[in-house]
N, C-alpha and C. Protein backbone atom coordinates (compact mmCIF):
# COMPACT_ATOMS: atom_id res chain seq x y z
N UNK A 1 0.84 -1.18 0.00
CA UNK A 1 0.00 0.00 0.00
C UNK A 1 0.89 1.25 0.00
N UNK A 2 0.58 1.98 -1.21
CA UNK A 2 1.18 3.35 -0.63
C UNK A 2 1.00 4.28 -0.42
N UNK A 3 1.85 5.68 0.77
CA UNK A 3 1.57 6.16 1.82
C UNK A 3 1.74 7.59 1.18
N UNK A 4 1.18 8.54 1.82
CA UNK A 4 1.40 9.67 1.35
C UNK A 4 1.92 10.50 1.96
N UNK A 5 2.72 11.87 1.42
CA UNK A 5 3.14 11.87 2.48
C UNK A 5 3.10 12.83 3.87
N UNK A 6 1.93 12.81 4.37
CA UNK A 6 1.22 13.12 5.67
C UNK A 6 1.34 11.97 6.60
N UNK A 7 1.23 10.83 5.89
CA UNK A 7 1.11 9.44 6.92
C UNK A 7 3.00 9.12 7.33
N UNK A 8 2.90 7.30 6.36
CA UNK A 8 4.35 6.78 6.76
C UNK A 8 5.53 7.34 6.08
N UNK A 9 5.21 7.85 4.57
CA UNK A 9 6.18 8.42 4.14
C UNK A 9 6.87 10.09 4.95
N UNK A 10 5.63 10.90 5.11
CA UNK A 10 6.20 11.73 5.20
C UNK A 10 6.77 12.01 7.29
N UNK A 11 6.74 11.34 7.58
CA UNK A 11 7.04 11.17 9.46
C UNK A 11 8.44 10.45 9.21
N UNK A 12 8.86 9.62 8.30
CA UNK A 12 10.09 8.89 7.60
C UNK A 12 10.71 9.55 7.65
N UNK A 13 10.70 10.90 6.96
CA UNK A 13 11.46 11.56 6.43
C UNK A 13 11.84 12.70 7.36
N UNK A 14 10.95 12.77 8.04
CA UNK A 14 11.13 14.20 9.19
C UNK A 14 12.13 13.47 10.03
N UNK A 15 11.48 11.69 10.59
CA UNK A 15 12.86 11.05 11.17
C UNK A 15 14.36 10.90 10.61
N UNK A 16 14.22 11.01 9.49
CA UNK A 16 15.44 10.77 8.64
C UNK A 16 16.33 12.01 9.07
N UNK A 17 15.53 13.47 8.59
CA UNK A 17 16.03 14.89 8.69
C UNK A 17 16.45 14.67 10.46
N UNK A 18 15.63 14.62 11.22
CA UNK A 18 16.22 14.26 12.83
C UNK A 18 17.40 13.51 13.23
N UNK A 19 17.78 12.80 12.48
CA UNK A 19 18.88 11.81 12.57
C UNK A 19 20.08 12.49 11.94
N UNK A 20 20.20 12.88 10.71
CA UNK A 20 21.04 13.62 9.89
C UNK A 20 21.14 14.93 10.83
N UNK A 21 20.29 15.39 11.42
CA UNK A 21 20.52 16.70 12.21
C UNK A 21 21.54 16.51 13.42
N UNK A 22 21.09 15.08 13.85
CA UNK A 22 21.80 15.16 15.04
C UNK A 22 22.99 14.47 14.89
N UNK A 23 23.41 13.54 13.96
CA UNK A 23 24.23 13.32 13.26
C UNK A 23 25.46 14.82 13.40
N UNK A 24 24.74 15.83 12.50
CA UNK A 24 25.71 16.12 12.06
C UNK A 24 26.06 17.31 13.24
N UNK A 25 25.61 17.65 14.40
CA UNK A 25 26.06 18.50 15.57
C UNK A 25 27.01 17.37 16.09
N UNK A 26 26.58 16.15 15.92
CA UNK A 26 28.10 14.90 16.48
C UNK A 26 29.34 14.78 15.74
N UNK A 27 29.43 15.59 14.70
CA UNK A 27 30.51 15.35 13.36
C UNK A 27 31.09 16.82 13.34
N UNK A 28 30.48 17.89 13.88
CA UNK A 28 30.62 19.66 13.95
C UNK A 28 30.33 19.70 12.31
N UNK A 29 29.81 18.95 11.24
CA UNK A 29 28.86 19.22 10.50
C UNK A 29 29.58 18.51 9.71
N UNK A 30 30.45 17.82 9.28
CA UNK A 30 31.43 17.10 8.32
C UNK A 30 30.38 15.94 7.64
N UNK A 31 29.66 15.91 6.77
CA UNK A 31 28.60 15.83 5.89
C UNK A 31 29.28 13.77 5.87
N UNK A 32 30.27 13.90 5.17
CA UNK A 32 30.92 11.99 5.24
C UNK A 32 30.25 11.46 6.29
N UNK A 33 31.02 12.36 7.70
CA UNK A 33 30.95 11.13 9.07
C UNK A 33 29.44 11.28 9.23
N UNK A 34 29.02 12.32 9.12
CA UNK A 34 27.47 12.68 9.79
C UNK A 34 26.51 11.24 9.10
N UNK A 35 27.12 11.00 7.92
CA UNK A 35 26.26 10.07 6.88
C UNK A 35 26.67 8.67 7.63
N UNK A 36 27.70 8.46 8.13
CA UNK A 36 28.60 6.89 8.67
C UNK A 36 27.97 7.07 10.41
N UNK A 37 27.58 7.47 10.69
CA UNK A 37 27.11 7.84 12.34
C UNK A 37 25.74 7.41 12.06
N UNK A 38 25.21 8.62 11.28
CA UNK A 38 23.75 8.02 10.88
C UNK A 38 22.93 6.90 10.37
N UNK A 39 24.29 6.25 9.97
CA UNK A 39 23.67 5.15 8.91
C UNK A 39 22.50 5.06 7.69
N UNK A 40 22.90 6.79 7.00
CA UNK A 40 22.79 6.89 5.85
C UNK A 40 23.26 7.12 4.94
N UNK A 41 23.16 6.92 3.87
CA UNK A 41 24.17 7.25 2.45
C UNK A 41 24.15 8.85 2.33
N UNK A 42 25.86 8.89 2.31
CA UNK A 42 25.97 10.40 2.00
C UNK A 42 25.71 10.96 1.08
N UNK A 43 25.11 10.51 -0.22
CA UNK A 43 24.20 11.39 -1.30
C UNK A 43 22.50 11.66 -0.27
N UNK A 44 22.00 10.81 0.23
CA UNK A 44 20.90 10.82 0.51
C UNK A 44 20.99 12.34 1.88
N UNK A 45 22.69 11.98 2.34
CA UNK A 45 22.55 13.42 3.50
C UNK A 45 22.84 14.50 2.42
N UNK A 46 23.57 14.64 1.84
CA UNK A 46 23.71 15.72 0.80
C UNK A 46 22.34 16.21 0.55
N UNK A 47 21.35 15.53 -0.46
CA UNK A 47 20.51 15.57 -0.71
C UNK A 47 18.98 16.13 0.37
N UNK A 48 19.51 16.21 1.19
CA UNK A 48 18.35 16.51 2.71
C UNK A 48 18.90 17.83 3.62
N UNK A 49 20.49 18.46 2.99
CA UNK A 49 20.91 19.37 2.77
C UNK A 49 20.55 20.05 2.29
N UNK A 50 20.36 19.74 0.73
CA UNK A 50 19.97 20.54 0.16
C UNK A 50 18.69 21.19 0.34
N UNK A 51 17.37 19.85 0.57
CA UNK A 51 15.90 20.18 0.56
C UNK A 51 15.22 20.38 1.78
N UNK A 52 16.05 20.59 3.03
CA UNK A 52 15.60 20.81 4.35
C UNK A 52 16.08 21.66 5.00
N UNK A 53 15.68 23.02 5.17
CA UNK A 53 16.26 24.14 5.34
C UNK A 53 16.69 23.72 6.72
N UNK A 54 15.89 23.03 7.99
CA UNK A 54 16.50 23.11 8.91
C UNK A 54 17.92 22.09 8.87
N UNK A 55 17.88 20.60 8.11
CA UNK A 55 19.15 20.31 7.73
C UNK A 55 20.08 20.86 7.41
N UNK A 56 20.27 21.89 6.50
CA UNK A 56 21.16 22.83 6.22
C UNK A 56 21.36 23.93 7.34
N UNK A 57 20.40 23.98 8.11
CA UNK A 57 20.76 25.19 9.16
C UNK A 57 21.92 24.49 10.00
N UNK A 58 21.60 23.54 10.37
CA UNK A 58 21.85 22.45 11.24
C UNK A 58 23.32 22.02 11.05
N UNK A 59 23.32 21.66 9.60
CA UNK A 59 25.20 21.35 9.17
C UNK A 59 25.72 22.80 9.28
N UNK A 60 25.16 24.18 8.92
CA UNK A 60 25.73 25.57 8.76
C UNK A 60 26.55 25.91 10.35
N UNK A 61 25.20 25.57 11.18
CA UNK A 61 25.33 26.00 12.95
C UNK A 61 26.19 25.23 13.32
N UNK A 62 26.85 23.57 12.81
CA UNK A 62 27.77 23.13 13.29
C UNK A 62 28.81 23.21 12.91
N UNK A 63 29.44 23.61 11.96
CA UNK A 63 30.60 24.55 11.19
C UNK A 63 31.05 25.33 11.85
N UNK A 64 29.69 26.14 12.43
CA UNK A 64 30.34 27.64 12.49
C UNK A 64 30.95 27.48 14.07
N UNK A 65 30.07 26.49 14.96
CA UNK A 65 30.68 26.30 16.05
C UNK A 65 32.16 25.57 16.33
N UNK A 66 32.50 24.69 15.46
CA UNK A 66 34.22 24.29 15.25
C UNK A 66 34.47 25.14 14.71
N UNK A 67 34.25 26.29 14.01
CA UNK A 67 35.09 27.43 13.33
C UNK A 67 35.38 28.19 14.70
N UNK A 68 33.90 28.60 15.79
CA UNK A 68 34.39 29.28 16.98
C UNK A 68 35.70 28.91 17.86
N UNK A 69 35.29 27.45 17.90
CA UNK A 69 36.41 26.87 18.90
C UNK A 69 37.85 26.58 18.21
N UNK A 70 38.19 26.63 17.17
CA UNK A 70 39.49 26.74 16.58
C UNK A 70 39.70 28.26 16.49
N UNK A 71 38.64 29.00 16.47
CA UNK A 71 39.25 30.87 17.04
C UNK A 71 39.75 30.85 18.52
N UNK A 72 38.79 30.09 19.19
CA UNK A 72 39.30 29.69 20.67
C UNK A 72 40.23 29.56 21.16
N UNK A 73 41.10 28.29 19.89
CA UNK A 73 42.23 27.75 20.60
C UNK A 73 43.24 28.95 19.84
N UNK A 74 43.00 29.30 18.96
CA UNK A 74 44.22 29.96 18.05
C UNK A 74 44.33 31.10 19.14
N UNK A 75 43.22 31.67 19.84
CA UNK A 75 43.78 33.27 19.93
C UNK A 75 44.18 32.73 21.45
N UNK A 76 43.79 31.37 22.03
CA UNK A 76 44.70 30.95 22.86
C UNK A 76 46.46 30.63 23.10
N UNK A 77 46.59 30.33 21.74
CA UNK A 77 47.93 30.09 21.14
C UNK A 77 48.54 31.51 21.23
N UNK A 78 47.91 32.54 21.13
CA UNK A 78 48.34 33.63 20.93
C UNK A 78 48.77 34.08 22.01
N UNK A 79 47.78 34.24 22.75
CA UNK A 79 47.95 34.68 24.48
C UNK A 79 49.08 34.00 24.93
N UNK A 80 49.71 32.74 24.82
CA UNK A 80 50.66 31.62 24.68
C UNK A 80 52.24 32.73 24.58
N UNK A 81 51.94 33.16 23.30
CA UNK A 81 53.14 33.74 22.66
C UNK A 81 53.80 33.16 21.79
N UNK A 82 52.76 32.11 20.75
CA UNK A 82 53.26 31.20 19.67
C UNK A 82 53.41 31.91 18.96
N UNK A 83 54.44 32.43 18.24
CA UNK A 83 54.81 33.52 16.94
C UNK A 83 54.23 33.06 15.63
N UNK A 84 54.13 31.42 14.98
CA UNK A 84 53.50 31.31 14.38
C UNK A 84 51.75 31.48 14.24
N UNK A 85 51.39 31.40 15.57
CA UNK A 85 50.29 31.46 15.34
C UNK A 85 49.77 33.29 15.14
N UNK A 86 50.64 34.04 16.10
CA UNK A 86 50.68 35.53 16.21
C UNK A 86 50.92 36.02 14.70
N UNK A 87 51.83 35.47 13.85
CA UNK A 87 52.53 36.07 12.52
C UNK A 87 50.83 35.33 11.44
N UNK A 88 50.18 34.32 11.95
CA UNK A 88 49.26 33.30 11.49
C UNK A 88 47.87 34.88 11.17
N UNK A 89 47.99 35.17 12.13
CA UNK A 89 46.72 36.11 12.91
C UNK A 89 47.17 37.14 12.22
N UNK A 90 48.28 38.30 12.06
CA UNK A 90 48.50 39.06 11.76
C UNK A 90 48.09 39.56 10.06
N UNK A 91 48.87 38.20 9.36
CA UNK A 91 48.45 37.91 8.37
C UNK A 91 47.24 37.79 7.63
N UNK A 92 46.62 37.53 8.29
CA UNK A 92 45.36 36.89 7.96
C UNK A 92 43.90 37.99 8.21
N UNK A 93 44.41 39.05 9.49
CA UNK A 93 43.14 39.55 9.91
C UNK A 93 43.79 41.06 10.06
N UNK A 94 45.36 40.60 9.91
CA UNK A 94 46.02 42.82 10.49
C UNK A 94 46.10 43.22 9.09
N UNK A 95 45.51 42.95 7.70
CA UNK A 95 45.28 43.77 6.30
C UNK A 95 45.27 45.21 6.35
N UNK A 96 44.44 45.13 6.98
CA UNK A 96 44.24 46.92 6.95
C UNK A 96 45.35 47.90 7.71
N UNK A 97 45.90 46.89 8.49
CA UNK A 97 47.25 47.51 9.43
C UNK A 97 48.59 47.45 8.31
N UNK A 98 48.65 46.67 7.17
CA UNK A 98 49.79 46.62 6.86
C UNK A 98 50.12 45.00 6.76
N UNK A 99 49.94 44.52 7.65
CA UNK A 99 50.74 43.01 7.59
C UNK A 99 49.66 42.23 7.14
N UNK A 100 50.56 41.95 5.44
CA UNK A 100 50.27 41.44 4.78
C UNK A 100 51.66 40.47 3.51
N UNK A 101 51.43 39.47 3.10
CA UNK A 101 52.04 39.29 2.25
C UNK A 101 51.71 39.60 0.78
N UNK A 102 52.56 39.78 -0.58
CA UNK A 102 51.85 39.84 -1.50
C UNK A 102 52.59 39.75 -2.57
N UNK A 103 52.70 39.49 -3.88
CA UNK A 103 53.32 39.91 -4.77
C UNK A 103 52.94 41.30 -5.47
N UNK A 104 53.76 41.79 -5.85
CA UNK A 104 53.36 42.93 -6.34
C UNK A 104 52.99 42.98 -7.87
N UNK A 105 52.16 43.02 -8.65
CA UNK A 105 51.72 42.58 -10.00
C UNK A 105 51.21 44.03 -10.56
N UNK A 106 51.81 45.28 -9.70
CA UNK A 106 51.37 46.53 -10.70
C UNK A 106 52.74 47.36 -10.44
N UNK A 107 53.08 48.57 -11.21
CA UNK A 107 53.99 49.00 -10.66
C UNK A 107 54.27 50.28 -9.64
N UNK A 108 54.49 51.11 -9.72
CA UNK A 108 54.44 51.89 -8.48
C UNK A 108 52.87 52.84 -8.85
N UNK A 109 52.26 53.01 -7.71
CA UNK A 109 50.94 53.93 -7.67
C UNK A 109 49.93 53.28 -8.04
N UNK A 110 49.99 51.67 -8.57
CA UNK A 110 49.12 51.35 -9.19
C UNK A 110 49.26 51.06 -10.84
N UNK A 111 50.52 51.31 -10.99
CA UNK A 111 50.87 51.88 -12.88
C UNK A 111 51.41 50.51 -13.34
N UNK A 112 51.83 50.32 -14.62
CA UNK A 112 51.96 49.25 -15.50
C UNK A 112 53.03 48.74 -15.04
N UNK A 113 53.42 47.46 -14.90
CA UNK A 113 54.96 47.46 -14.92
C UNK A 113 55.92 47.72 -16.11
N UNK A 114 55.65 47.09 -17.08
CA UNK A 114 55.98 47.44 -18.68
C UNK A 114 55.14 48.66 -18.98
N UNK A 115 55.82 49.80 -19.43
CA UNK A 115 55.35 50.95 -19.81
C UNK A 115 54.55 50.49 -21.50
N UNK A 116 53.20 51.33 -22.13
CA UNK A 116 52.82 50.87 -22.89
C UNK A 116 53.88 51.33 -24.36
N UNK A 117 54.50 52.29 -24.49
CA UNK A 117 55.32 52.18 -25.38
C UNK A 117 56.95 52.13 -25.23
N UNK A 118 57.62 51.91 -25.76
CA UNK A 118 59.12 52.24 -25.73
C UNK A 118 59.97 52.15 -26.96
N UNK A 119 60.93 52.94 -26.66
CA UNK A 119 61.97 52.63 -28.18
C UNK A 119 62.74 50.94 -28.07
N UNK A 120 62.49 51.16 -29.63
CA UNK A 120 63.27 49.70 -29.94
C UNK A 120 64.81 49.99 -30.59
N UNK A 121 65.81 49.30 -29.84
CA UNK A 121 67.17 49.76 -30.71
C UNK A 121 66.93 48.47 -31.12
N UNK A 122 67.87 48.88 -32.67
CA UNK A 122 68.11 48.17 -33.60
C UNK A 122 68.33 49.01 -34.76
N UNK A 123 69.87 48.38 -35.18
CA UNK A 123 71.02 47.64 -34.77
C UNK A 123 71.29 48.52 -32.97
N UNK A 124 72.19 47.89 -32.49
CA UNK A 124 72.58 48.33 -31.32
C UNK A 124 72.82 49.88 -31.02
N UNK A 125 72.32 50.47 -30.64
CA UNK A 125 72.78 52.22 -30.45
C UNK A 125 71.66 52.94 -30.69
N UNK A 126 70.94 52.38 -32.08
CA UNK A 126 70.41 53.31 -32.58
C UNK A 126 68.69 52.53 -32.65
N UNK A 127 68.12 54.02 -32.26
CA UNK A 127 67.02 54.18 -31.99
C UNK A 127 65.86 54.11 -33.18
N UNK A 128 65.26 52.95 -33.51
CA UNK A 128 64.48 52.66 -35.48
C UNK A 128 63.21 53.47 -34.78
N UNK A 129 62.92 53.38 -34.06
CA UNK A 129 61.03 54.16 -34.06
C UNK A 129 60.15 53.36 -32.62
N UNK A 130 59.86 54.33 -31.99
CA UNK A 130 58.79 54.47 -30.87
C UNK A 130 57.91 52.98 -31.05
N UNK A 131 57.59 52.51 -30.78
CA UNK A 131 56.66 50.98 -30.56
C UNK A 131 55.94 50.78 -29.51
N UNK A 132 54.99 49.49 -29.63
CA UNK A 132 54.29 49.22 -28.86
C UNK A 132 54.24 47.94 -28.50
N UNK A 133 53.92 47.24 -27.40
CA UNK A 133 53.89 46.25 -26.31
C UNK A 133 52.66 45.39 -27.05
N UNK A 134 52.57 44.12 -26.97
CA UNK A 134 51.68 43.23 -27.70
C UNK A 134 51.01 43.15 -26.28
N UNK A 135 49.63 42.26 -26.42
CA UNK A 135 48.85 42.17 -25.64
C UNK A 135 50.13 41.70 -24.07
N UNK A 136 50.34 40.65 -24.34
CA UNK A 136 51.00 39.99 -23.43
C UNK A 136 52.27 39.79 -23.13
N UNK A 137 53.16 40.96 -24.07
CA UNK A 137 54.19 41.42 -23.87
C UNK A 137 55.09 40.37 -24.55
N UNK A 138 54.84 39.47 -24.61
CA UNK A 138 55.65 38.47 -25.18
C UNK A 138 55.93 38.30 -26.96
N UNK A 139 54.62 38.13 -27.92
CA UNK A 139 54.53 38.09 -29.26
C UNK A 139 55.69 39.19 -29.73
N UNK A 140 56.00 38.78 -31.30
CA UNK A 140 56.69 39.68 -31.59
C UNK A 140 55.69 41.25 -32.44
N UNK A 141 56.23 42.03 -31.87
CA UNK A 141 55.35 43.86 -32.63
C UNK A 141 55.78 44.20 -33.31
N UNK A 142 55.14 44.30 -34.56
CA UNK A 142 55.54 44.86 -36.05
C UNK A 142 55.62 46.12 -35.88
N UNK A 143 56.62 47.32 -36.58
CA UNK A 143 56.99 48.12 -36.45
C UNK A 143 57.67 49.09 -37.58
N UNK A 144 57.17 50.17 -37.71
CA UNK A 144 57.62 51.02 -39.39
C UNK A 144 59.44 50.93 -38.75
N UNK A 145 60.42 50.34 -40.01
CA UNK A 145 62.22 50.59 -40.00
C UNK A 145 61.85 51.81 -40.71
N UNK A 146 63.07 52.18 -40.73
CA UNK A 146 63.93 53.93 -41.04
C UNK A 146 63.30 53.52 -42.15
N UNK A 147 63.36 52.59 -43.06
CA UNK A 147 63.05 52.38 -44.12
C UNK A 147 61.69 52.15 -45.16
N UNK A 148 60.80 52.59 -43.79
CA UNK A 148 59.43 52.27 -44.21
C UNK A 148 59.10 51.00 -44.23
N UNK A 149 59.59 49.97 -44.41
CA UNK A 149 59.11 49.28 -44.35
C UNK A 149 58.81 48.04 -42.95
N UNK A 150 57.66 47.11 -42.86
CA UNK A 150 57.63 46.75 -41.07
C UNK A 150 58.22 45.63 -41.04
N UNK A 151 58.99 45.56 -39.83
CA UNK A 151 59.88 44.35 -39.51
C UNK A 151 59.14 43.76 -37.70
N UNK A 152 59.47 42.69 -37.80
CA UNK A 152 59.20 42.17 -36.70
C UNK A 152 60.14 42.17 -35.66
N UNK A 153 60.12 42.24 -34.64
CA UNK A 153 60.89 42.79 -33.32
C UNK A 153 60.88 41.57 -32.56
N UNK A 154 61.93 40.48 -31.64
CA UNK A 154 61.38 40.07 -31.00
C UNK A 154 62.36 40.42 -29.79
């Protein structure tokens, strides 16, 4: 006989979502174990993630609480006087102070590093005509010689 779902199907499923819920506050929300605890298939917890807002609240709220307690221990580490963890912190949250790592990929003020035009010598010394930079700096840029006519540069 089948059930609809107000009756056996749908009380199934609210138990199912109950299990996966509590599951996954026992896992701090790690979706695998929550599924191996529960003794359900982790597409089926995925899937009850997706379509059960309080499931998803539920894996979200247990995240965020192992995210608290690893702030816990870190800014404990800190108080400590672990330099990695202090240089860890600095990095990561003192941005606006300065400490930061970075490469630098513009050149000063914000400006190009390769300027968009420059002279090309050729032969050695002497200066053939003003040019320009290919998209990616690399290709070779055709260019008017003394002679009118365009030669390739590389």
């Amino acid at each position: 006989m089948k059930t609809n779902g107000k009756n056996g199907n749908g009380k199934k499923r609210e138990q199912t979502a109950a299990r996966i819920i509590k599951a996954l506050k026992e896992t701090n929300g790690l979706l695998t174990m929550a599924a191996a605890k529960s003794g359900i298939g982790y597409r089926t917890v995925c899937r009850y993630v997706a379509e059960y807002p309080s499931v998803k609240e539920a894996a979200q709220d247990a995240k965020e609480s192992m995210l608290d307690f690893a702030e816990g221990k870190l800014y404990q580490k800190i108080r400590d006087g672990d330099n990695t963890c202090i240089i860890f912190y600095l990095k990561t949250q003192g941005k606006a102070r300065g400490y930061i790592e970075r490469q630098e990929i513009t050149g000063g003020e914000g400006k190009d590093l390769i300027p968009e035009t420059f002279n090309i010598l050729y032969p050695p010394g002497t200066v053939i005509k003003q040019g320009r930079m290919s998209g990616n700096g690399h290709e070779p840029v055709e260019v008017d010689g003394d002679n009118g006519h365009k030669e390739a540069v590389n």
